[in-house]
C-alpha atoms as a PDB file:
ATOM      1  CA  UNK A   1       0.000   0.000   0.000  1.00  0.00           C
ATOM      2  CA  UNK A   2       1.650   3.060  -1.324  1.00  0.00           C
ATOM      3  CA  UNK A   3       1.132   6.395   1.274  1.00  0.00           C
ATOM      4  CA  UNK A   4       2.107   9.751   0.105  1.00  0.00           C
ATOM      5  CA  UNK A   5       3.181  12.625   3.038  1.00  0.00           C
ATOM      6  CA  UNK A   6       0.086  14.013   4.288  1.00  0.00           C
ATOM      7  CA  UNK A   7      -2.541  11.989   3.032  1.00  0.00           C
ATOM      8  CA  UNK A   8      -6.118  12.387   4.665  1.00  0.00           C
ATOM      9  CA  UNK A   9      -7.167   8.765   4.254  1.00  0.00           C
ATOM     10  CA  UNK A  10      -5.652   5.290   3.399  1.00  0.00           C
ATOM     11  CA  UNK A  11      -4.916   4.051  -0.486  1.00  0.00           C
ATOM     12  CA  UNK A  12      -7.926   2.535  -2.342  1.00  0.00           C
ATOM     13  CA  UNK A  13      -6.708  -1.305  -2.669  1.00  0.00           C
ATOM     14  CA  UNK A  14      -7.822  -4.389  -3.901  1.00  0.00           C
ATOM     15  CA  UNK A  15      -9.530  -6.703  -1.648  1.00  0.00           C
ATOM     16  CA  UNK A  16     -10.490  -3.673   0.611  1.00  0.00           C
ATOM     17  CA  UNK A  17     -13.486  -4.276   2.330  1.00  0.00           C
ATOM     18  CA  UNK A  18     -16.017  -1.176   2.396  1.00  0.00           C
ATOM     19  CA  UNK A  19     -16.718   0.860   5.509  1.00  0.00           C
ATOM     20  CA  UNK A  20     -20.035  -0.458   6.235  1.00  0.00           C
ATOM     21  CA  UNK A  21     -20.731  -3.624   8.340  1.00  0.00           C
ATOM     22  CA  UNK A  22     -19.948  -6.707   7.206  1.00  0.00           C
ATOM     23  CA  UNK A  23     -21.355  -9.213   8.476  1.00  0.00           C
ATOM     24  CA  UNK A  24     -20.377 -12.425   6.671  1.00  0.00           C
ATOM     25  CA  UNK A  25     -16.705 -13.183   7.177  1.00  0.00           C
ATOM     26  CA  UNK A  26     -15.562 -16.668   7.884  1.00  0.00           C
ATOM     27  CA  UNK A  27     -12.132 -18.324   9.564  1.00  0.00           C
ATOM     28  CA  UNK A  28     -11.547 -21.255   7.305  1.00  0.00           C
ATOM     29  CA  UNK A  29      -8.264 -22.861   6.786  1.00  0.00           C
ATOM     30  CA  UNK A  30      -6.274 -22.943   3.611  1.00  0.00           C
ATOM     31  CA  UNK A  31      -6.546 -26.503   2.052  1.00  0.00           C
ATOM     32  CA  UNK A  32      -3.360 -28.536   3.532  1.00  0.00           C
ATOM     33  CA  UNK A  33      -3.483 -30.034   0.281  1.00  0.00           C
ATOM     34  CA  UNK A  34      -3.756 -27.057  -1.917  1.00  0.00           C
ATOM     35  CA  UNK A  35      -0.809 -26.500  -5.325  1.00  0.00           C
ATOM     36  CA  UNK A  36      -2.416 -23.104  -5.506  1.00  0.00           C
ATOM     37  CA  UNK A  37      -0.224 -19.859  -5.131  1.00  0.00           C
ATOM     38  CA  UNK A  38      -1.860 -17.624  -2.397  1.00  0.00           C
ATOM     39  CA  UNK A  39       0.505 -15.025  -2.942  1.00  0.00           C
ATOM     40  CA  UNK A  40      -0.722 -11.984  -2.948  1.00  0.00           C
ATOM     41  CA  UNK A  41      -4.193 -13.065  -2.088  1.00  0.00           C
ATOM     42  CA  UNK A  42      -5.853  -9.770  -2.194  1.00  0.00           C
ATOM     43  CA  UNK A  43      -9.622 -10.594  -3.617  1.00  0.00           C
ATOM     44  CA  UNK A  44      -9.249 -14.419  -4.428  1.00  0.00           C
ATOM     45  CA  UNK A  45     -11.898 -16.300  -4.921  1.00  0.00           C
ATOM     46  CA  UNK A  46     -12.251 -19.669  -2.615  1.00  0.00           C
ATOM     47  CA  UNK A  47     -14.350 -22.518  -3.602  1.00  0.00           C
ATOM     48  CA  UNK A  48     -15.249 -24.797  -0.646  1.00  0.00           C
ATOM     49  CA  UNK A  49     -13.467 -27.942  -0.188  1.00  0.00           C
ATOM     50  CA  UNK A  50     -14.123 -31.559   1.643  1.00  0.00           C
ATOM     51  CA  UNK A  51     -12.089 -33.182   3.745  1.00  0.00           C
ATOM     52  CA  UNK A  52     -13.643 -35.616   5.756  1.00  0.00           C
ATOM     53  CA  UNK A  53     -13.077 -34.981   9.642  1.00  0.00           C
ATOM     54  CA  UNK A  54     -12.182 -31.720   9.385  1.00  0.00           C
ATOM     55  CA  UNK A  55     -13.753 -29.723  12.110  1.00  0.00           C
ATOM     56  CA  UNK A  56     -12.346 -26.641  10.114  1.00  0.00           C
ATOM     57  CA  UNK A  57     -13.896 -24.715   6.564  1.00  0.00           C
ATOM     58  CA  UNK A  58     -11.405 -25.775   4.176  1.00  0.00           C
ATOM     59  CA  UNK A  59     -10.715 -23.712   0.738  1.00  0.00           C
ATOM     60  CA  UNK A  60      -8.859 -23.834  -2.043  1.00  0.00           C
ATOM     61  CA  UNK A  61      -8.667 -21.230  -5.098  1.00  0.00           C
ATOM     62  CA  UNK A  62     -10.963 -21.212  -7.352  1.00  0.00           C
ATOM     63  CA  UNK A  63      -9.671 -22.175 -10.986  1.00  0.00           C
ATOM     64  CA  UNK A  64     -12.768 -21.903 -13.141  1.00  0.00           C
ATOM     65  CA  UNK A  65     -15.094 -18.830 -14.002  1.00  0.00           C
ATOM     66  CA  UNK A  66     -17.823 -21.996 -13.237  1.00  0.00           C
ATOM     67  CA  UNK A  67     -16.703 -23.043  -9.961  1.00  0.00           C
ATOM     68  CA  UNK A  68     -19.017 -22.436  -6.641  1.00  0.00           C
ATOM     69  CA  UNK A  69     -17.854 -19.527  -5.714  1.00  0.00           C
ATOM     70  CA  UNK A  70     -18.592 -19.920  -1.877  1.00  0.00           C
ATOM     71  CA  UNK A  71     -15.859 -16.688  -0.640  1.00  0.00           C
ATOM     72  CA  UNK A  72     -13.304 -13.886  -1.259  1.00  0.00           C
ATOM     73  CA  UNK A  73     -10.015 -12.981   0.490  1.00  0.00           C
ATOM     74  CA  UNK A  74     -10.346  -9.851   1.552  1.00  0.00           C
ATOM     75  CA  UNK A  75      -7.897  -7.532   2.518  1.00  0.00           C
ATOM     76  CA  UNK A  76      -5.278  -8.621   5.338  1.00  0.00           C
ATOM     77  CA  UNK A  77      -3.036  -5.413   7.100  1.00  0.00           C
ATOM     78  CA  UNK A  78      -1.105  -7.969   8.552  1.00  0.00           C
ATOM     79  CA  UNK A  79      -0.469 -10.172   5.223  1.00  0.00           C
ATOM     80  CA  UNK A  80      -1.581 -10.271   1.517  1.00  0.00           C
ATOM     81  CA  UNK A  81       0.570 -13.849   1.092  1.00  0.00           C
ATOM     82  CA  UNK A  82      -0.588 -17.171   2.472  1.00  0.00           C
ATOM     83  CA  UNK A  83       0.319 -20.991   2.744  1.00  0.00           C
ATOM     84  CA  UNK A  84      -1.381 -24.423   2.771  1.00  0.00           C
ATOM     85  CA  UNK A  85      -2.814 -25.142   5.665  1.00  0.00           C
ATOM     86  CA  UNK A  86      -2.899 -21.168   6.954  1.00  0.00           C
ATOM     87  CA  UNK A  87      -5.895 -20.016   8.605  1.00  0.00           C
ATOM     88  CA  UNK A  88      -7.623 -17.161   6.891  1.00  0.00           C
ATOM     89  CA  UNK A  89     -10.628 -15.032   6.844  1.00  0.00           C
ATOM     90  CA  UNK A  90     -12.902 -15.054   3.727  1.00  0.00           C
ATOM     91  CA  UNK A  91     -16.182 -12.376   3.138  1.00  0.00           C
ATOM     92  CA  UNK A  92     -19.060 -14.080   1.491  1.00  0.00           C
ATOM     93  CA  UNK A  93     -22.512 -12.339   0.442  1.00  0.00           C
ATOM     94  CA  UNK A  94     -24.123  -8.997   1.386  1.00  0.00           C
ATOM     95  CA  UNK A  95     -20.371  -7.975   1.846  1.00  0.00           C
ATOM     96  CA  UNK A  96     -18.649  -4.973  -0.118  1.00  0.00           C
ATOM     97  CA  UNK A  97     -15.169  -5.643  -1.925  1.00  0.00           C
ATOM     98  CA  UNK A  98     -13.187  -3.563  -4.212  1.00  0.00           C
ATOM     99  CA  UNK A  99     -12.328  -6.124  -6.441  1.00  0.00           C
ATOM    100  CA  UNK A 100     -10.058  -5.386  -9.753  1.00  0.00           C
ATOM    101  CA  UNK A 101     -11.983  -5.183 -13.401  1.00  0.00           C
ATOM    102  CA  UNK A 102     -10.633  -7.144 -16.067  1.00  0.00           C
ATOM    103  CA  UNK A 103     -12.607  -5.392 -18.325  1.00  0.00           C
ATOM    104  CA  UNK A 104     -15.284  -2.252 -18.449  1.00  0.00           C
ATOM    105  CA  UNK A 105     -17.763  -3.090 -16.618  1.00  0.00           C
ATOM    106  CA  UNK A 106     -21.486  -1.002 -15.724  1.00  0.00           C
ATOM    107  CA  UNK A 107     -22.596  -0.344 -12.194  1.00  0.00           C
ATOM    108  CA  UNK A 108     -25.223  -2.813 -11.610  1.00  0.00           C
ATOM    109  CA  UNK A 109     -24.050  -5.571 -13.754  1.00  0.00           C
ATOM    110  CA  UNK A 110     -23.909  -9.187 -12.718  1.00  0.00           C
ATOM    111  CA  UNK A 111     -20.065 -10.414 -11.801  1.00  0.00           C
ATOM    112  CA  UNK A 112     -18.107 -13.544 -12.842  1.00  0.00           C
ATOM    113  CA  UNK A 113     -14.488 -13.905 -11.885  1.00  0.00           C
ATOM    114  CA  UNK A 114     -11.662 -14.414 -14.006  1.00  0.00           C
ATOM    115  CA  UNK A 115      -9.790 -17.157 -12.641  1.00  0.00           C
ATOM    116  CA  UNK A 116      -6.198 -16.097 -14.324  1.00  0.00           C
ATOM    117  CA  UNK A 117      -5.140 -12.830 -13.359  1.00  0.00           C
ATOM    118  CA  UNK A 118      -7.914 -12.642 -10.338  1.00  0.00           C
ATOM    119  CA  UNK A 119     -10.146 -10.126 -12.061  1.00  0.00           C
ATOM    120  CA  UNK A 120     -13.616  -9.453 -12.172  1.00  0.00           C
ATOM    121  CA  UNK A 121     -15.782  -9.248 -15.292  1.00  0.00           C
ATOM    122  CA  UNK A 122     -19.422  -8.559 -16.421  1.00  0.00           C
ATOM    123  CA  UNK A 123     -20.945 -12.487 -16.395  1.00  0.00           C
ATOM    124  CA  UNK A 124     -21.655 -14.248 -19.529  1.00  0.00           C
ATOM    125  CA  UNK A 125     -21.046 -17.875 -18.955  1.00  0.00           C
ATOM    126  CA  UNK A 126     -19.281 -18.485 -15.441  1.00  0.00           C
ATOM    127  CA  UNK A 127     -21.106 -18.311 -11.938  1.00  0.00           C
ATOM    128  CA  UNK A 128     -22.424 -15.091 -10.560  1.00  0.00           C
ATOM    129  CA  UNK A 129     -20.503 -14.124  -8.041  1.00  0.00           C
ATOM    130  CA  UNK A 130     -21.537 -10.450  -7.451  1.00  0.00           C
ATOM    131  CA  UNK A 131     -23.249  -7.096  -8.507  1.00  0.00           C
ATOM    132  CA  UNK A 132     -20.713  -3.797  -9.773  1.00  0.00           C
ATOM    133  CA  UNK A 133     -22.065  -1.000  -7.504  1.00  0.00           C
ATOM    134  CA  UNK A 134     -19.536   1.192  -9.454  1.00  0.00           C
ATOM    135  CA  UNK A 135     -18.224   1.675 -13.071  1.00  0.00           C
ATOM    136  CA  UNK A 136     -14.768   0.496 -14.335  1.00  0.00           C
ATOM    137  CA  UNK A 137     -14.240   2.407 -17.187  1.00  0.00           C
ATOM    138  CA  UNK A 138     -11.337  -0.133 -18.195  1.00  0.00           C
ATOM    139  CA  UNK A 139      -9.283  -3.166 -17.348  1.00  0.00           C
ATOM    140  CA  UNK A 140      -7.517  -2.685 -14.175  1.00  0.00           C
ATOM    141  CA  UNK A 141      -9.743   0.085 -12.060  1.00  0.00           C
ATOM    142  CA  UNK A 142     -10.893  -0.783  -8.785  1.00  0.00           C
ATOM    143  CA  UNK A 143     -14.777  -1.042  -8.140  1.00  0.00           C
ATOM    144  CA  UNK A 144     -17.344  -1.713  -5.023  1.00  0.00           C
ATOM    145  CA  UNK A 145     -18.618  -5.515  -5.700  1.00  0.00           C
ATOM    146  CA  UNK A 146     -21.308  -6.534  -3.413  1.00  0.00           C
ATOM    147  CA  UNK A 147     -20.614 -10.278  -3.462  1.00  0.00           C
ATOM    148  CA  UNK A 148     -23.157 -12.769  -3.570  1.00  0.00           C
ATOM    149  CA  UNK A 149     -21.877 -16.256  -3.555  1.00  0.00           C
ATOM    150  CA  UNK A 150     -23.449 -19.758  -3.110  1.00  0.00           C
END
């Protein structure tokens, strides 16, 4: 997070959740299992995974614009970059993300990820994962998602 000499309030970022309550975050562990590269995990999208006797919520990434979405990494001040096995928090629906646009996108369109450069897209053929509350104008801006997943 880049901060510039008197600056009145912190650096829009990715993952960021907005200022209003949020009331759906989960501590669920990082699939033990996992190959997936949590670095930088600002915004990922987690798919639920099931390991029998676990007592914990296990996730992995999601790989495919048609997986079930079930959360997204929002986030961290401690840490953007996680392991297998880590514990982590996760916001799923009715919460507000800035999430990164892979493309423009309208204010009030209906969301699917983009697995491969964790990016956010107006949905044609993936799972819904969200509505835009803002505009991206072009690939790369930041915008309000409220997430609705599973």
């Amino acid at each position: 997070m880049t901060q510039n000499l008197n600056q009145f309030k912190p650096t829009t970022e990715k993952g960021a959740l907005d200022l209003a309550i949020n009331w759906n975050l989960y501590d669920c562990r990082i699939d033990p299992n996992s190959v997936a590269d949590f670095t930088n995990a600002n915004g990922f999208a987690v798919k639920l995974v099931s390991i029998t006797g676990s007592k914990n919520i296990i996730v992995d990434l999601a790989t495919n614009a048609t997986d079930k979405i079930f959360c997204f990494i929002p986030l961290e001040p401690k840490t953007n970059s996680f392991s297998k096995g880590d514990f982590i928090r996760v916001g799923s629906s009715a919460v507000v993300m800035q999430m990164e646009a892979g493309a423009a996108i309208a204010g009030g369109d209906s969301i699917e990820i983009v697995p491969t450069g964790n990016k956010v897209v107006t949905q044609t053929a993936g799972t819904v994962v969200g509505t835009a509350l803002t505009s991206a104008a072009a690939d790369g801006d930041l915008i309000k998602i409220l997430i609705k997943t599973l």
